[in-house]
Protein backbone atom coordinates (compact mmCIF):
# COMPACT_ATOMS: atom_id res chain seq x y z
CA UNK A 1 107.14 68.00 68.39
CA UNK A 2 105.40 69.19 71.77
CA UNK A 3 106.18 72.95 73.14
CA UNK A 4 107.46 72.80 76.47
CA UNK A 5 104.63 74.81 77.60
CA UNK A 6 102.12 71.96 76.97
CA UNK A 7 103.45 69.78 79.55
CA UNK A 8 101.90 72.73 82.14
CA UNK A 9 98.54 72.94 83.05
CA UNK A 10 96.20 76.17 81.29
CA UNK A 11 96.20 77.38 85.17
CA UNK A 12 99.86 76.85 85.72
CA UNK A 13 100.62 79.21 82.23
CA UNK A 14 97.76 81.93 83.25
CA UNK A 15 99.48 82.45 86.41
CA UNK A 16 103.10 82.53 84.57
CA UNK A 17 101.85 85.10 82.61
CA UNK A 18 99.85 87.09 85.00
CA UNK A 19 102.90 87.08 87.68
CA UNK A 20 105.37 87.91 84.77
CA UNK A 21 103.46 91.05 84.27
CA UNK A 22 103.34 91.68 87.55
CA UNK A 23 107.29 91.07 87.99
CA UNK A 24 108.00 95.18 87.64
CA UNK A 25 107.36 98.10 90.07
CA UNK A 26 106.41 100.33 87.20
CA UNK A 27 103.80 97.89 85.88
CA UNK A 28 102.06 97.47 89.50
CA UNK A 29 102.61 101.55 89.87
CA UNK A 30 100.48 101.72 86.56
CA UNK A 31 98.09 99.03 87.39
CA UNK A 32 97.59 100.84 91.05
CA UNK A 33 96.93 104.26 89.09
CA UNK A 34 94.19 102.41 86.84
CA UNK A 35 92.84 100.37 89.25
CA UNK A 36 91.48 103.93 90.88
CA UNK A 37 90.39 105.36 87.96
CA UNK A 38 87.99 104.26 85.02
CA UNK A 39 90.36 104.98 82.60
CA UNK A 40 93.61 106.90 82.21
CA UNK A 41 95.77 108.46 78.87
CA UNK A 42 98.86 107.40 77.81
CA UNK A 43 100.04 110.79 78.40
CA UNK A 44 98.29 111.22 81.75
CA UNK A 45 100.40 108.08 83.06
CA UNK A 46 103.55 109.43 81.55
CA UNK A 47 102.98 112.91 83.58
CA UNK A 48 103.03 110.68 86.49
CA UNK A 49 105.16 108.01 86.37
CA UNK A 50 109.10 108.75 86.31
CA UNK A 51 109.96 107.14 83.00
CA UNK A 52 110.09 107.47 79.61
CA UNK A 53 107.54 107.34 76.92
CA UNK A 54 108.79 104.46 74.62
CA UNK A 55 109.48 102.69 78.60
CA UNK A 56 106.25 103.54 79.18
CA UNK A 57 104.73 102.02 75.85
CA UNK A 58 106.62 99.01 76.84
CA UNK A 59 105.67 98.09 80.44
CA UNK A 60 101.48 98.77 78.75
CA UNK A 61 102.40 96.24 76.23
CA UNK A 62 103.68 93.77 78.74
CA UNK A 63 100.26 94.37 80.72
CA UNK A 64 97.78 94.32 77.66
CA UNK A 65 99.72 91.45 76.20
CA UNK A 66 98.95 89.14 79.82
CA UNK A 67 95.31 90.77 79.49
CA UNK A 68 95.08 92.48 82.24
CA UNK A 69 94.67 95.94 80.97
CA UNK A 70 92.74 97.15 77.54
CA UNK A 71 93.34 100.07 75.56
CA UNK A 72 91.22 101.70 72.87
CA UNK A 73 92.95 104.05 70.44
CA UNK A 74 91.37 107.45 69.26
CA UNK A 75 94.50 108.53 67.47
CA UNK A 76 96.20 110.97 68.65
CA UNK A 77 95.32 109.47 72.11
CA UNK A 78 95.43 106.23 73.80
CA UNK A 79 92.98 105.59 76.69
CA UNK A 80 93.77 102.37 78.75
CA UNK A 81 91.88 100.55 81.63
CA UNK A 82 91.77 97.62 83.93
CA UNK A 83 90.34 94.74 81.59
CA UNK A 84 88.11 93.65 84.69
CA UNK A 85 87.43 90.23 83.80
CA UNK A 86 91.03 88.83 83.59
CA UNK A 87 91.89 91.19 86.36
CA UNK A 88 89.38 88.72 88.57
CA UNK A 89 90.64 86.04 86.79
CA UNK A 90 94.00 86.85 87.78
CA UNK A 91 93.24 87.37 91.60
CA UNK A 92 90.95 84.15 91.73
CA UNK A 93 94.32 82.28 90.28
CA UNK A 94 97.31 83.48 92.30
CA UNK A 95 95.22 83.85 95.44
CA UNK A 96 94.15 79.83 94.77
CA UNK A 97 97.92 79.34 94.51
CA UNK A 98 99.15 81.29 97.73
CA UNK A 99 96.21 79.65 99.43
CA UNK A 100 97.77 76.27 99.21
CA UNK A 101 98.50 74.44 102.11
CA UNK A 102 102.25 74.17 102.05
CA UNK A 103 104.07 71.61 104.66
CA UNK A 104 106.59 73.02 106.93
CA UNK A 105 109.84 70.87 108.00
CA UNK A 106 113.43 71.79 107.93
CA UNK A 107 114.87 72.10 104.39
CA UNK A 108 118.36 71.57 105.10
């Protein structure tokens, strides 16, 4: 039996999962804060974001698991960055999708 999933398209389930990632204001507040810097601590992005650790730990799983941020572990520290590949990735895909031409009439 066929997952539902393989009745979409590769690009249609990379976009899925990059917008799911993006579907939180504390994962684009972390993704701004690595975005302008080469790399930030686990601890450095708790000091500065209003949440908890283990919330914290969360939101960077959602993000690592959709690829667009990498982490190498040094125990006891955690050092995570934009992965910049899938970050393009992600911007050539949902700015291909808002790009479409859409057709405007009244949808009553």
């Amino acid at each position: 039996m066929k997952a539902k999933n393989n009745k979409f398209t590769e690009t249609q389930q990379l976009i899925s999962k990059f917008a799911n990632a993006l579907a939180n204001p504390v994962r684009i507040s972390i993704l701004e804060l690595l975005a302008d810097r080469s790399c930030c601590y686990h601890g450095d992005l708790s000091a500065e974001l209003p949440i908890a650790n283990s919330t914290l730990s969360q939101h960077l799983k959602v993000l690592k698991d959709a690829g667009l941020i990498q982490g190498e572990i040094n125990p006891p520290k955690t050092k995570y960055c934009i992965n910049p590949e899938n970050w393009g990735l992600a911007r050539g895909l949902l700015t291909g999708f808002f790009d479409k031409k859409i057709y405007s009439y009244k949808c009553d």
